[in-house]
PDB file of N, CA and C in Angstrom:
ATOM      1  N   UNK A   1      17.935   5.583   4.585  1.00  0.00           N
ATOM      2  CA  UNK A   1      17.183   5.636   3.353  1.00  0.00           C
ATOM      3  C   UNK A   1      16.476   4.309   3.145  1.00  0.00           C
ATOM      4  N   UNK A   2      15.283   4.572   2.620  1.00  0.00           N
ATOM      5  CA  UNK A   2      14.704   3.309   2.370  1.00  0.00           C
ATOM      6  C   UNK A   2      13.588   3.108   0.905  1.00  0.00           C
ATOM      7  N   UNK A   3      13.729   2.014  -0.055  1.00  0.00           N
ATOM      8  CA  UNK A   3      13.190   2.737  -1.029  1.00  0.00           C
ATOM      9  C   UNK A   3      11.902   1.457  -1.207  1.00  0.00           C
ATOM     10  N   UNK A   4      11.330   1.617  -1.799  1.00  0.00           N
ATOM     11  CA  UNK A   4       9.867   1.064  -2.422  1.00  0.00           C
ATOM     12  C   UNK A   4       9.285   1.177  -4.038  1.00  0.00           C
ATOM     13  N   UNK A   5       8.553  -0.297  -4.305  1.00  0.00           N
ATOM     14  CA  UNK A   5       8.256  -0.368  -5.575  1.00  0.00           C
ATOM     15  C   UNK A   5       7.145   1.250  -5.347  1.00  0.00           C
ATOM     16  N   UNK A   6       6.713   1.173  -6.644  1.00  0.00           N
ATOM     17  CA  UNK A   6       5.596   2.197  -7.105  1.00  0.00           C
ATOM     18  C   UNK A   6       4.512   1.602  -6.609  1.00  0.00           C
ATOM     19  N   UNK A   7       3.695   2.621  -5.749  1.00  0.00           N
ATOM     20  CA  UNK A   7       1.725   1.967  -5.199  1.00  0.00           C
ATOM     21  C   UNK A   7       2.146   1.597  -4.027  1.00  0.00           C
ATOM     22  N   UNK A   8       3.186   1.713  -3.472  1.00  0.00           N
ATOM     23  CA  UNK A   8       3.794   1.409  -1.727  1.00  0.00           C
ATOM     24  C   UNK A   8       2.981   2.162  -0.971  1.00  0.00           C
ATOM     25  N   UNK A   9       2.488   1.718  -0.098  1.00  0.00           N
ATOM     26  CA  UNK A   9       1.663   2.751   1.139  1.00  0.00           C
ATOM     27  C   UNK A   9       2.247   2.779   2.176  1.00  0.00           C
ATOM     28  N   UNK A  10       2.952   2.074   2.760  1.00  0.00           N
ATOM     29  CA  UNK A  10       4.030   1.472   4.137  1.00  0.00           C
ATOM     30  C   UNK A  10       5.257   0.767   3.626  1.00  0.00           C
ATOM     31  N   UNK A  11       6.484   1.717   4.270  1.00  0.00           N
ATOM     32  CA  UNK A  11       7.791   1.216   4.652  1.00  0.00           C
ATOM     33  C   UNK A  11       7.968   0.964   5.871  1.00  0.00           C
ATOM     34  N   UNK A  12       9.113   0.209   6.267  1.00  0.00           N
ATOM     35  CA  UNK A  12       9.594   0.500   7.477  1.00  0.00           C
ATOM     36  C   UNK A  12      11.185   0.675   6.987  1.00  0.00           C
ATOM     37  N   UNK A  13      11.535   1.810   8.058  1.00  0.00           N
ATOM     38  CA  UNK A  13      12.583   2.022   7.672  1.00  0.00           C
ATOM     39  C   UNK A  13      13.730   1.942   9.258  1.00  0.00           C
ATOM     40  N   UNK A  14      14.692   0.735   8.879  1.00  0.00           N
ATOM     41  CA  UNK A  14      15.459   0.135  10.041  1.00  0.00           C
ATOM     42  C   UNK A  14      16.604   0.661  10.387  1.00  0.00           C
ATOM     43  N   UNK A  15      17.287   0.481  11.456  1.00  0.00           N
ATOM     44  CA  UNK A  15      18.500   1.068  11.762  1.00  0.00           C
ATOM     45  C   UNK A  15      18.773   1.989  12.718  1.00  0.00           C
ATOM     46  N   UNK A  16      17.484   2.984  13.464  1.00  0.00           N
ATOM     47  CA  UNK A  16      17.294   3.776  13.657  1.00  0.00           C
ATOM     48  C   UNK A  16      17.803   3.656  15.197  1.00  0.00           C
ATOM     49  N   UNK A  17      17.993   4.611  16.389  1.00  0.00           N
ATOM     50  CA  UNK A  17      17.880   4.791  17.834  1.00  0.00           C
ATOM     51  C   UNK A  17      16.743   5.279  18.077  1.00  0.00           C
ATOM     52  N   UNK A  18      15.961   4.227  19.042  1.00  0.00           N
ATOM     53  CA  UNK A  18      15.106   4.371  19.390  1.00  0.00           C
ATOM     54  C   UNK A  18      14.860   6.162  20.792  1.00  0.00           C
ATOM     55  N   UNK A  19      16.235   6.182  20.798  1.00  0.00           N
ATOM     56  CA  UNK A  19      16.395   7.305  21.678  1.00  0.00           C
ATOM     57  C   UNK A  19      16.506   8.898  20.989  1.00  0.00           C
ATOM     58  N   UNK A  20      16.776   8.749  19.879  1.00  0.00           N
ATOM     59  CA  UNK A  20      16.888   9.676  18.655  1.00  0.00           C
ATOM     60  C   UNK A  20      15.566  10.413  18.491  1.00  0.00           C
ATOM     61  N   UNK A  21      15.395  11.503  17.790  1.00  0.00           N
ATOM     62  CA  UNK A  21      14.249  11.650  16.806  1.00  0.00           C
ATOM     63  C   UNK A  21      14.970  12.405  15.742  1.00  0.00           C
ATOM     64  N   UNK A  22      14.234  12.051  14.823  1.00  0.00           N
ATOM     65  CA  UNK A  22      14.193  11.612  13.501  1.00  0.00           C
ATOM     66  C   UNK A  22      13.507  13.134  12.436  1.00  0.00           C
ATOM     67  N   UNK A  23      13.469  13.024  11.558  1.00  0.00           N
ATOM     68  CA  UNK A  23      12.815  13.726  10.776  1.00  0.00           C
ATOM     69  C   UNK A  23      12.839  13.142   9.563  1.00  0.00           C
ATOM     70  N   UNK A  24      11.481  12.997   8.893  1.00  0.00           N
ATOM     71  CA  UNK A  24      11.549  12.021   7.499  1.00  0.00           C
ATOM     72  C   UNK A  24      11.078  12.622   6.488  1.00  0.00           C
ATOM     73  N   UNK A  25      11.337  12.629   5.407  1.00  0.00           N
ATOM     74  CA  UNK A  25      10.758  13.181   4.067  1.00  0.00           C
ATOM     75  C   UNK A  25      10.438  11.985   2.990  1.00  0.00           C
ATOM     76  N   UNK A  26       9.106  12.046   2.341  1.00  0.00           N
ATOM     77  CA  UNK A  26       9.209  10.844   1.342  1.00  0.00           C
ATOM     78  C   UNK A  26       9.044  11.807  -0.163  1.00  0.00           C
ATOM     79  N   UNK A  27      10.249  11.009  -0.595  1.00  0.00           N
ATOM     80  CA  UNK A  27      10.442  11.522  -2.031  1.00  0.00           C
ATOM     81  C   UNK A  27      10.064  10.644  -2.795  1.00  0.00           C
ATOM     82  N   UNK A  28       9.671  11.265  -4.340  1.00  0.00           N
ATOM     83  CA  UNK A  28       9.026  10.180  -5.342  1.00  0.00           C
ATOM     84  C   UNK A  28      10.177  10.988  -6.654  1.00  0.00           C
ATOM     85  N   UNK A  29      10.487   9.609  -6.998  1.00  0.00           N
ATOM     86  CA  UNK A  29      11.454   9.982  -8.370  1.00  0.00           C
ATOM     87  C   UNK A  29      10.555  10.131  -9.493  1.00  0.00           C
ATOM     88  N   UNK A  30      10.246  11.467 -10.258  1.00  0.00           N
ATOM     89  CA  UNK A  30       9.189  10.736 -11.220  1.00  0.00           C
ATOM     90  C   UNK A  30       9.629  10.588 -12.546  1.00  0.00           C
ATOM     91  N   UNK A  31      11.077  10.949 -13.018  1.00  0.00           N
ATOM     92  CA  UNK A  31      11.742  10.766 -14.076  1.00  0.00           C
ATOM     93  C   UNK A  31      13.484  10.889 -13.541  1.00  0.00           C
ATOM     94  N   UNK A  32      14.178  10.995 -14.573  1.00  0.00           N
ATOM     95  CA  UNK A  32      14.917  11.430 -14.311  1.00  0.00           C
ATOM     96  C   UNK A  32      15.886  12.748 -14.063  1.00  0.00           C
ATOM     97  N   UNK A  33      15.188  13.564 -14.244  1.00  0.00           N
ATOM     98  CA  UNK A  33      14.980  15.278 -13.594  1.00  0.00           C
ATOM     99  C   UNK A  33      14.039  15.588 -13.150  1.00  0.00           C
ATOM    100  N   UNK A  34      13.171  15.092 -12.192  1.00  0.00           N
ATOM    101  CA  UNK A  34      11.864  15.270 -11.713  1.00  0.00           C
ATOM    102  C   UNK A  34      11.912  14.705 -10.925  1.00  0.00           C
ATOM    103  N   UNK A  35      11.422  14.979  -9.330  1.00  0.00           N
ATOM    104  CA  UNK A  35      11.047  14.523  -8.133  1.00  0.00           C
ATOM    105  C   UNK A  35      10.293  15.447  -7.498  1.00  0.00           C
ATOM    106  N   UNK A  36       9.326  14.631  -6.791  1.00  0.00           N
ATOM    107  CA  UNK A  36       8.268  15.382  -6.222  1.00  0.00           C
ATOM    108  C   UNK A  36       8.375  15.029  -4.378  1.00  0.00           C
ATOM    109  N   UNK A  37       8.155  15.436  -3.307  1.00  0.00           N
ATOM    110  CA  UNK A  37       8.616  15.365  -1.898  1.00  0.00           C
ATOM    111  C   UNK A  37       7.819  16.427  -1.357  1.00  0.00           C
ATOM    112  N   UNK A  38       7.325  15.535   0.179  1.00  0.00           N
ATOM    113  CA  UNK A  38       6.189  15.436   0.907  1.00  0.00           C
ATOM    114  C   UNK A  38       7.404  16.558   1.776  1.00  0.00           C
ATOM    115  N   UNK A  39       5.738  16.884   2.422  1.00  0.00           N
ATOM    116  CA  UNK A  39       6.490  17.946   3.939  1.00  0.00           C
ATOM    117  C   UNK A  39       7.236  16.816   4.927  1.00  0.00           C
ATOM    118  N   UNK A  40       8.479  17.720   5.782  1.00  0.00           N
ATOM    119  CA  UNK A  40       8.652  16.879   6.362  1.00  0.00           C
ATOM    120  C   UNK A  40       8.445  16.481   7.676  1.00  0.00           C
ATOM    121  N   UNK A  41       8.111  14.976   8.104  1.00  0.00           N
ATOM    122  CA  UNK A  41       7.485  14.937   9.728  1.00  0.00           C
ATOM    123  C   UNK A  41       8.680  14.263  10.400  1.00  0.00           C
ATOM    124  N   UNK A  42       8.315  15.251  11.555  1.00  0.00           N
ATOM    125  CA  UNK A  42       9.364  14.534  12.752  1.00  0.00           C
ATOM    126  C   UNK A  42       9.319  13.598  14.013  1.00  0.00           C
ATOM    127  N   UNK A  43       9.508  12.768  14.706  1.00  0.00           N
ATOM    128  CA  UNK A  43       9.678  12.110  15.221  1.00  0.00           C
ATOM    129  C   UNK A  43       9.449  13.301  16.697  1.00  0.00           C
ATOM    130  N   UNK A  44       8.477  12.851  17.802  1.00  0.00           N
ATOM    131  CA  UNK A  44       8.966  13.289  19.287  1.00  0.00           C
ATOM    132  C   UNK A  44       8.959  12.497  19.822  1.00  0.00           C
ATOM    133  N   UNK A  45       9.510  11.891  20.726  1.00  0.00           N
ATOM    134  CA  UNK A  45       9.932  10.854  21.314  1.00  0.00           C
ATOM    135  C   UNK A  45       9.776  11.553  23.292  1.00  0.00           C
ATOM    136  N   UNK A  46       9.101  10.482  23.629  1.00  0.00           N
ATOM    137  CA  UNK A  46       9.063  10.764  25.026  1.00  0.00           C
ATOM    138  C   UNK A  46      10.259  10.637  25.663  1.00  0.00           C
ATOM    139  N   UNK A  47      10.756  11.199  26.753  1.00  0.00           N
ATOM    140  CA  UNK A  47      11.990  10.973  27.805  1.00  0.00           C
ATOM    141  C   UNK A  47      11.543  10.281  28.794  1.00  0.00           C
ATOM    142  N   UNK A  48      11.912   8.896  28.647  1.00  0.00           N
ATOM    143  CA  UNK A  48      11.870   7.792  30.024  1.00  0.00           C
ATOM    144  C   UNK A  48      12.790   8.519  31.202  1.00  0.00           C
ATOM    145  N   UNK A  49      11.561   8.116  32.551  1.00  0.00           N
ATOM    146  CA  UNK A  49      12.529   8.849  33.584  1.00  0.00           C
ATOM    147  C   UNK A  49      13.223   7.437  34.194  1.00  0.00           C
ATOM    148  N   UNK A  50      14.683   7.825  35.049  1.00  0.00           N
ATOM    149  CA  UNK A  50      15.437   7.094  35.279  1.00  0.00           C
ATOM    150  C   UNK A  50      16.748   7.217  34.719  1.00  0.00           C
TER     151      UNK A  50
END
């Protein structure tokens, strides 16, 4: 998880395996019973041979 002020255009979000893929969703809190959330994109990651 990774969070950001309001008007953020770029996170980075750390921790990750680079060997993994991922799937991310960005959510926006817009009150406190209200959130609004993007489709979600996934990560494909090439397979190094070897």
């Amino acid at each position: 998880m990774a969070s950001a002020p309001p008007g953020t255009a770029k996170v980075t979000v750390t921790a990750l395996n680079p060997s993994v893929d991922y799937c991310l969703t960005v959510v926006a809190v817009l009150d406190v019973d209200r959130v609004a959330h993007a489709e979600p994109v996934c990560t494909h990651r090439v397979k190094r041979a070897g």
